[in-house]
C-alpha atoms as a PDB file:
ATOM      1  CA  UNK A   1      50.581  21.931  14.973  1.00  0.00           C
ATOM      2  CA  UNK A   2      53.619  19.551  14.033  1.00  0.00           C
ATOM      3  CA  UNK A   3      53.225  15.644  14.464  1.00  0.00           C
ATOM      4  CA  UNK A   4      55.635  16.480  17.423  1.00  0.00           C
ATOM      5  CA  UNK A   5      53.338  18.910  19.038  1.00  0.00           C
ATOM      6  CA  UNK A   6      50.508  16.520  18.352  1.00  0.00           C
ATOM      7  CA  UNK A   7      51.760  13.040  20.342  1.00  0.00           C
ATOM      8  CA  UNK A   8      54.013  15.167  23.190  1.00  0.00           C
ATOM      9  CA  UNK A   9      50.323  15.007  25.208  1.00  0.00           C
ATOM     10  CA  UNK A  10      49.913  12.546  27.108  1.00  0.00           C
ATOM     11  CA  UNK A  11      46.319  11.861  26.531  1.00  0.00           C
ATOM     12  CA  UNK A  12      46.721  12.321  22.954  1.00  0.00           C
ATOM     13  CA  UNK A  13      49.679   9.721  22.590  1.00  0.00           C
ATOM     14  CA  UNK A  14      47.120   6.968  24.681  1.00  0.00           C
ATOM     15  CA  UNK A  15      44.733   7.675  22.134  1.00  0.00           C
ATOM     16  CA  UNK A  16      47.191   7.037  19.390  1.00  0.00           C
ATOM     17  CA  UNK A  17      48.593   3.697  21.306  1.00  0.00           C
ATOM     18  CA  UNK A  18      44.951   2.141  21.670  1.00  0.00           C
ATOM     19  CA  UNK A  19      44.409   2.180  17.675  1.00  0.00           C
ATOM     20  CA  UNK A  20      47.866   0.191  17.276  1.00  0.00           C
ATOM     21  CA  UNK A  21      47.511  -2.721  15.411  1.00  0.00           C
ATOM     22  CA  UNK A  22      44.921  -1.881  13.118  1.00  0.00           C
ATOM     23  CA  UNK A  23      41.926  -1.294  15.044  1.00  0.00           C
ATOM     24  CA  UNK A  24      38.936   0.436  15.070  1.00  0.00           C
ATOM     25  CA  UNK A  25      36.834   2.878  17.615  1.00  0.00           C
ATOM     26  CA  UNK A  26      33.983   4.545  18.281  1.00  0.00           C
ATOM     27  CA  UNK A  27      34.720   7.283  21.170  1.00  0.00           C
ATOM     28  CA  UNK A  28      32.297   5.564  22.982  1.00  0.00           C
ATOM     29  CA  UNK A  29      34.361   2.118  22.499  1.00  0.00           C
ATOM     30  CA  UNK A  30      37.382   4.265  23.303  1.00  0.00           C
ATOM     31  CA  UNK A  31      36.125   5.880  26.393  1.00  0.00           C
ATOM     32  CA  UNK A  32      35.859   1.852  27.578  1.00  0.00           C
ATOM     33  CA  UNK A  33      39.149   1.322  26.887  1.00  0.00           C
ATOM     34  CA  UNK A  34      40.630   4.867  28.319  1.00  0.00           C
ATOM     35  CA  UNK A  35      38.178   5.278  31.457  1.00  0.00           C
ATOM     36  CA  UNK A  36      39.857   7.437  33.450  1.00  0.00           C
ATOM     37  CA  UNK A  37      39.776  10.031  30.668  1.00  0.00           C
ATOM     38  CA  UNK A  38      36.967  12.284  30.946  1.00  0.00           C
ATOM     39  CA  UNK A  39      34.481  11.914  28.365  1.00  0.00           C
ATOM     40  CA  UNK A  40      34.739  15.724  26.995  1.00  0.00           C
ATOM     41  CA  UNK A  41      38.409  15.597  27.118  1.00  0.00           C
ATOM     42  CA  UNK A  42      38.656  12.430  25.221  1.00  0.00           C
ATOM     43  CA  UNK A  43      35.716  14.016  22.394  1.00  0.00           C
ATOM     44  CA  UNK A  44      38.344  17.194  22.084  1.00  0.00           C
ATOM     45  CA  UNK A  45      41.458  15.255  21.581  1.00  0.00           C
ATOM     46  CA  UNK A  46      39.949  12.745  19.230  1.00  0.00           C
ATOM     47  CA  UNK A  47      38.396  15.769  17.341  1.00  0.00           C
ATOM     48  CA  UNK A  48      41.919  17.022  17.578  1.00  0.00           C
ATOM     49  CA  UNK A  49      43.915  13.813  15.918  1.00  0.00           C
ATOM     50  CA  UNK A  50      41.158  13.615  13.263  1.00  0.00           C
ATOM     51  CA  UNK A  51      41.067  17.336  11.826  1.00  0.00           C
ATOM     52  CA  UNK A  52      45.086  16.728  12.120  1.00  0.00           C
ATOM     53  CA  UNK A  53      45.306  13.629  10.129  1.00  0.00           C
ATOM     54  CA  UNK A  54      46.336  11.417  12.241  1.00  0.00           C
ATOM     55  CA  UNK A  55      43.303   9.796  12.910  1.00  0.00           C
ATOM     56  CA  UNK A  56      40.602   9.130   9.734  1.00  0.00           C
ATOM     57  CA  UNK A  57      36.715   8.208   9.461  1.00  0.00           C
ATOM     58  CA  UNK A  58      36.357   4.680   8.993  1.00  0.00           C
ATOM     59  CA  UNK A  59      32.858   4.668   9.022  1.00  0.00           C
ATOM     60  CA  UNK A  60      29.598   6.541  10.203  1.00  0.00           C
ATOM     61  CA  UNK A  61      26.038   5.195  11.590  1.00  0.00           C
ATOM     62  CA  UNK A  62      22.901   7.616  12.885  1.00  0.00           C
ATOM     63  CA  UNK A  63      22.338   6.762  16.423  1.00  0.00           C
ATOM     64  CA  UNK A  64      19.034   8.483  17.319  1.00  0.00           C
ATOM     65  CA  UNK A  65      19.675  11.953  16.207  1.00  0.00           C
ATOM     66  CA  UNK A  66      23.596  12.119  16.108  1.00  0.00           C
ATOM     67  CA  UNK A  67      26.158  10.783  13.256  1.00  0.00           C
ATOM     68  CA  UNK A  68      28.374   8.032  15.368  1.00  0.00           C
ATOM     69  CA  UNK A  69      31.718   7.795  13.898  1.00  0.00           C
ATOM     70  CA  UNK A  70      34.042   5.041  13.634  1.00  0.00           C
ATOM     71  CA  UNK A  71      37.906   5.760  13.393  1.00  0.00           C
ATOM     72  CA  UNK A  72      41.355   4.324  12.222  1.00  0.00           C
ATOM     73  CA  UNK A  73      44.713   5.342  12.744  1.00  0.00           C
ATOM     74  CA  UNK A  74      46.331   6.944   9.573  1.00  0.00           C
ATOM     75  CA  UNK A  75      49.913   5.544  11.055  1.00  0.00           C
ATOM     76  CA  UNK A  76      52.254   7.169   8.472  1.00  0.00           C
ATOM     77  CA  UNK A  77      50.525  10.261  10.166  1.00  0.00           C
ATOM     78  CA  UNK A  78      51.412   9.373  13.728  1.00  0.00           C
ATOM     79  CA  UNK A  79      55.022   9.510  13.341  1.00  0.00           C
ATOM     80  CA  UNK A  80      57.674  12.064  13.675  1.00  0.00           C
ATOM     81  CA  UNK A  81      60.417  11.995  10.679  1.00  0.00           C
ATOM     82  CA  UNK A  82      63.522  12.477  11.117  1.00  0.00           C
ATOM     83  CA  UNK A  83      63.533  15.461   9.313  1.00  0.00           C
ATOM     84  CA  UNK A  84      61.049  16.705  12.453  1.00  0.00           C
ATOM     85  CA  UNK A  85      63.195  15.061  14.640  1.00  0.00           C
ATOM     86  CA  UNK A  86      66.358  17.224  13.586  1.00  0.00           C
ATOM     87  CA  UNK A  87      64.031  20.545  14.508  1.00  0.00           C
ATOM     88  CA  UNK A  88      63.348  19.124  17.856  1.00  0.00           C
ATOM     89  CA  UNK A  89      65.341  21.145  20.486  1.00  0.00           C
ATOM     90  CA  UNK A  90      67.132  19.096  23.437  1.00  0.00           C
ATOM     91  CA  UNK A  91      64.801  20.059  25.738  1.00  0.00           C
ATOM     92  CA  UNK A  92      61.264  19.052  23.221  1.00  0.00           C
ATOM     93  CA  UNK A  93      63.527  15.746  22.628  1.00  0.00           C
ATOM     94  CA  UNK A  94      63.604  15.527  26.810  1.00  0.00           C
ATOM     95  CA  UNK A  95      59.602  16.083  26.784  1.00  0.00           C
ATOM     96  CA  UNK A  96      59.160  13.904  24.210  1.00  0.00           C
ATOM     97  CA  UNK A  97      60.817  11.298  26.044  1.00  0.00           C
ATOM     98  CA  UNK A  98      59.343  11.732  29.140  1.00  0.00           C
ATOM     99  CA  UNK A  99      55.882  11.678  27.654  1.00  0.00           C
ATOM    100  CA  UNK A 100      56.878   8.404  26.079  1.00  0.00           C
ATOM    101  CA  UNK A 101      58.033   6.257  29.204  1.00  0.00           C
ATOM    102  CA  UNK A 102      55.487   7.982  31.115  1.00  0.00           C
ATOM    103  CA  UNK A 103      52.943   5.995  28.552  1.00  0.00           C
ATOM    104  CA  UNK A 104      54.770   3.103  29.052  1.00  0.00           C
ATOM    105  CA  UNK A 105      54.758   3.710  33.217  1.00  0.00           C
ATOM    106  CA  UNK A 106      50.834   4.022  33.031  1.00  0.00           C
ATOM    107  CA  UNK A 107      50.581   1.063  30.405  1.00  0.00           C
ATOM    108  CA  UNK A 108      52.361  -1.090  33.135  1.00  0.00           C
ATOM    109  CA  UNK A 109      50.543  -0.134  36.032  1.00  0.00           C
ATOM    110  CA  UNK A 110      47.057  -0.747  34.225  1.00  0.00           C
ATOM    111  CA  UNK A 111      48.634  -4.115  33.644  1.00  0.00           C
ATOM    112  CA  UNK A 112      49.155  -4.631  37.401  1.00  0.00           C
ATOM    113  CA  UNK A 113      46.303  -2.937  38.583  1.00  0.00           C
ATOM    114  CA  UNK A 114      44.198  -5.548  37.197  1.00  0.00           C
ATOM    115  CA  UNK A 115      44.274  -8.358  39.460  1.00  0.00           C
ATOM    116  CA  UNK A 116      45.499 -11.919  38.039  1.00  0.00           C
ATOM    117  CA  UNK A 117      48.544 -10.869  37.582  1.00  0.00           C
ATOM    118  CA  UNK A 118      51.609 -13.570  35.908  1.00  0.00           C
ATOM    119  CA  UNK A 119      54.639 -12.286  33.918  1.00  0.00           C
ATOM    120  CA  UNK A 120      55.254 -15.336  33.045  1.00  0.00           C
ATOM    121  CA  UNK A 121      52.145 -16.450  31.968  1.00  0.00           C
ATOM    122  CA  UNK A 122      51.519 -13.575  30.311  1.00  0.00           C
ATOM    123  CA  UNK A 123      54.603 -13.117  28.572  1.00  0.00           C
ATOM    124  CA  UNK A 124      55.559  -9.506  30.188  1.00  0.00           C
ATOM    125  CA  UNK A 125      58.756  -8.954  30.507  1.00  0.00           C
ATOM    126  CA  UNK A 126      61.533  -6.018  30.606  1.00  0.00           C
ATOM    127  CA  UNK A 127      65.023  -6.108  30.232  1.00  0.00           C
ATOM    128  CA  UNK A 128      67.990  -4.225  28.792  1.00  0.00           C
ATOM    129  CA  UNK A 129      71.323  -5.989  26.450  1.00  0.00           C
ATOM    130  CA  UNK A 130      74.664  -4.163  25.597  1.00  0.00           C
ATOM    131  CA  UNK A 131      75.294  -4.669  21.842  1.00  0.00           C
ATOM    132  CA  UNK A 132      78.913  -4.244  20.481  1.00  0.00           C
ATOM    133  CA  UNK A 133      78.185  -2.475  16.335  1.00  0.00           C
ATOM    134  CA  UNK A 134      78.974  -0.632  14.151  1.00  0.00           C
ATOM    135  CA  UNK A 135      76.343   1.703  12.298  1.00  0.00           C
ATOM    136  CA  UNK A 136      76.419  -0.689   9.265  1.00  0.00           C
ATOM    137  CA  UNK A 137      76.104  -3.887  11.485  1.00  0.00           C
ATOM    138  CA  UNK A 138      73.410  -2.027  13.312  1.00  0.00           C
ATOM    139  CA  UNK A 139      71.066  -0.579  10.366  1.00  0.00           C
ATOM    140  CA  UNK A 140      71.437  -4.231   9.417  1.00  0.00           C
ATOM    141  CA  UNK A 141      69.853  -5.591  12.542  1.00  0.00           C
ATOM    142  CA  UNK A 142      67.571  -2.889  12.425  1.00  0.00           C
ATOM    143  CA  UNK A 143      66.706  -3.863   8.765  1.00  0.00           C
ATOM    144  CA  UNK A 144      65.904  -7.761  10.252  1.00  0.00           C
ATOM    145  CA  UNK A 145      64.326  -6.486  12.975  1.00  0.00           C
ATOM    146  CA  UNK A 146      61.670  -4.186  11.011  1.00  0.00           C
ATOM    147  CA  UNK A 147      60.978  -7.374   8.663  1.00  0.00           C
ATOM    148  CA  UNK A 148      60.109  -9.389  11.064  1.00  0.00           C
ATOM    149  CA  UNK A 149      57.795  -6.805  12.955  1.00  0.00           C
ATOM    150  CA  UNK A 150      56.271  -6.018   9.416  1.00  0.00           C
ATOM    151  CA  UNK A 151      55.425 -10.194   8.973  1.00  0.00           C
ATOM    152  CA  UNK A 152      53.925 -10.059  12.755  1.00  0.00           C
ATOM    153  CA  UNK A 153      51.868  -6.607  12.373  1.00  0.00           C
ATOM    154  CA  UNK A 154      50.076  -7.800   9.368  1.00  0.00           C
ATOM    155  CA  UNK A 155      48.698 -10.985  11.425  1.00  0.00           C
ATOM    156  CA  UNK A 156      45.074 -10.630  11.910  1.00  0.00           C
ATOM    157  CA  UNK A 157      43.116 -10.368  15.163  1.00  0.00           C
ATOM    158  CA  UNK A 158      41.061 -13.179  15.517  1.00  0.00           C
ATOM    159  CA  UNK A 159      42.380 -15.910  18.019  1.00  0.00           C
ATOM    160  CA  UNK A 160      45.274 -13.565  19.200  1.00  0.00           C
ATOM    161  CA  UNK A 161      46.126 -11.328  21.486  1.00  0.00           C
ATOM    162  CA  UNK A 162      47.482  -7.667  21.451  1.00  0.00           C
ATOM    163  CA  UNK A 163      50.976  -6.981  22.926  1.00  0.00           C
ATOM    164  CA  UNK A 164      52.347  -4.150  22.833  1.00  0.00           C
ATOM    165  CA  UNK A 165      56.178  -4.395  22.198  1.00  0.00           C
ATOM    166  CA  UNK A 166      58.320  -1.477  22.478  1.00  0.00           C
ATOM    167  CA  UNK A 167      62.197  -0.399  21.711  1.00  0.00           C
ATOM    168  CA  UNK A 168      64.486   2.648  22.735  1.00  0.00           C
ATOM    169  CA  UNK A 169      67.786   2.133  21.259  1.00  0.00           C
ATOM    170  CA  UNK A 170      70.462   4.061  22.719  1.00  0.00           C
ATOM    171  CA  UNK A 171      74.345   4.772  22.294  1.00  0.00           C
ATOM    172  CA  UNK A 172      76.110   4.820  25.447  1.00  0.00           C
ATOM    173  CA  UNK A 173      79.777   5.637  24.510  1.00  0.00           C
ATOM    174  CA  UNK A 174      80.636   8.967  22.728  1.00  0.00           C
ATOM    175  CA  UNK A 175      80.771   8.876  19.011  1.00  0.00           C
ATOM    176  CA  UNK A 176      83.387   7.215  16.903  1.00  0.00           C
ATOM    177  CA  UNK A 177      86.163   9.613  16.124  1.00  0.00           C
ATOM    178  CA  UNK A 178      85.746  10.459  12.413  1.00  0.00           C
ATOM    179  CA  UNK A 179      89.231   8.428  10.756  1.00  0.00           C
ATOM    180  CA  UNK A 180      89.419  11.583   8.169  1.00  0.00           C
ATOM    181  CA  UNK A 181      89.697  14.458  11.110  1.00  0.00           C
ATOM    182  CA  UNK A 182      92.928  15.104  12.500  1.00  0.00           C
ATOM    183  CA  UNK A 183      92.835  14.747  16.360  1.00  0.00           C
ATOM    184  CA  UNK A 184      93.620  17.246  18.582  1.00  0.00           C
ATOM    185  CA  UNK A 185      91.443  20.835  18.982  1.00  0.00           C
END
């Protein structure tokens, strides 16, 4: 199954969100975190993202009479390339998408379901900005941008809190004409 084919289900892609930032799990412990997942269905796509890759033994214990495993996420494993990308059809790109915000729709609601609710004290917010770049002015922001996630994602735990931050960077005009093609059909 591709990487693609891997994160395009939904409870697969939660799975891969809640071990963001370096951390940890136990089923169990994830179950806790993911409760409206059925237990079974959360042991089958677990066992799924480890024999995949994508998610790695950290550790193992005996409890009682049973091996209790402790897993990471093997990030570089979680992505799609862009080489996968280019494969992806329209329509998979469509799914893809749609299995994303949906993540993001459920991520928000768990975040208002739970009572004391203050996007300002919290720090939630959502918003969109127009930028006006070219590609090279834009790989360059994108260059600053990864640096200083890279600074912030190696922080450790203790005494903070997890955020989840998240980017979709779209064009909205039609491409640049290409300077060397002659215009015209």
């Amino acid at each position: 199954m591709t990487t693609a084919g891997l994160l395009l289900h939904p409870v697969r892609l939660r799975i891969v969100q809640a071990f963001l930032g370096d951390r940890e799990f136990t089923t169990g412990q994830l179950h806790e975190l993911l409760p409206d997942v059925s237990a079974a269905t959360l042991y089958r796509q677990v066992a799924t993202l480890a024999a995949a890759g994508v998610l790695e033994v950290a550790g193992e214990r005996r409890v009682r009479a049973v091996s209790e495993r402790t897993y990471r996420l093997r990030t570089e494993a979680a992505s799609i390339g862009p080489a996968e990308a280019a494969e992806l059809t329209p329509e998979q790109h469509r799914q893809a998408f749609l299995t994303f915000v949906a993540g993001l729709l459920a991520d928000f609601d768990r975040y208002l379901d739970r009572g004391d609710v203050n996007l300002g004290r919290d720090l939630v917010s959502y918003r969109q900005i127009a930028l006006h770049l070219t590609d090279e002015e834009l790989l360059e922001l994108l260059t600053e941008v990864r640096e200083a996630y890279a600074r912030r994602t190696s922080l450790p735990p203790e005494g903070r809190r997890r955020r989840l931050l998240t980017t979709i960077l779209l064009p909205t005009d039609p491409p640049a004409p290409d300077p060397g093609r002659p215009a015209g059909p």
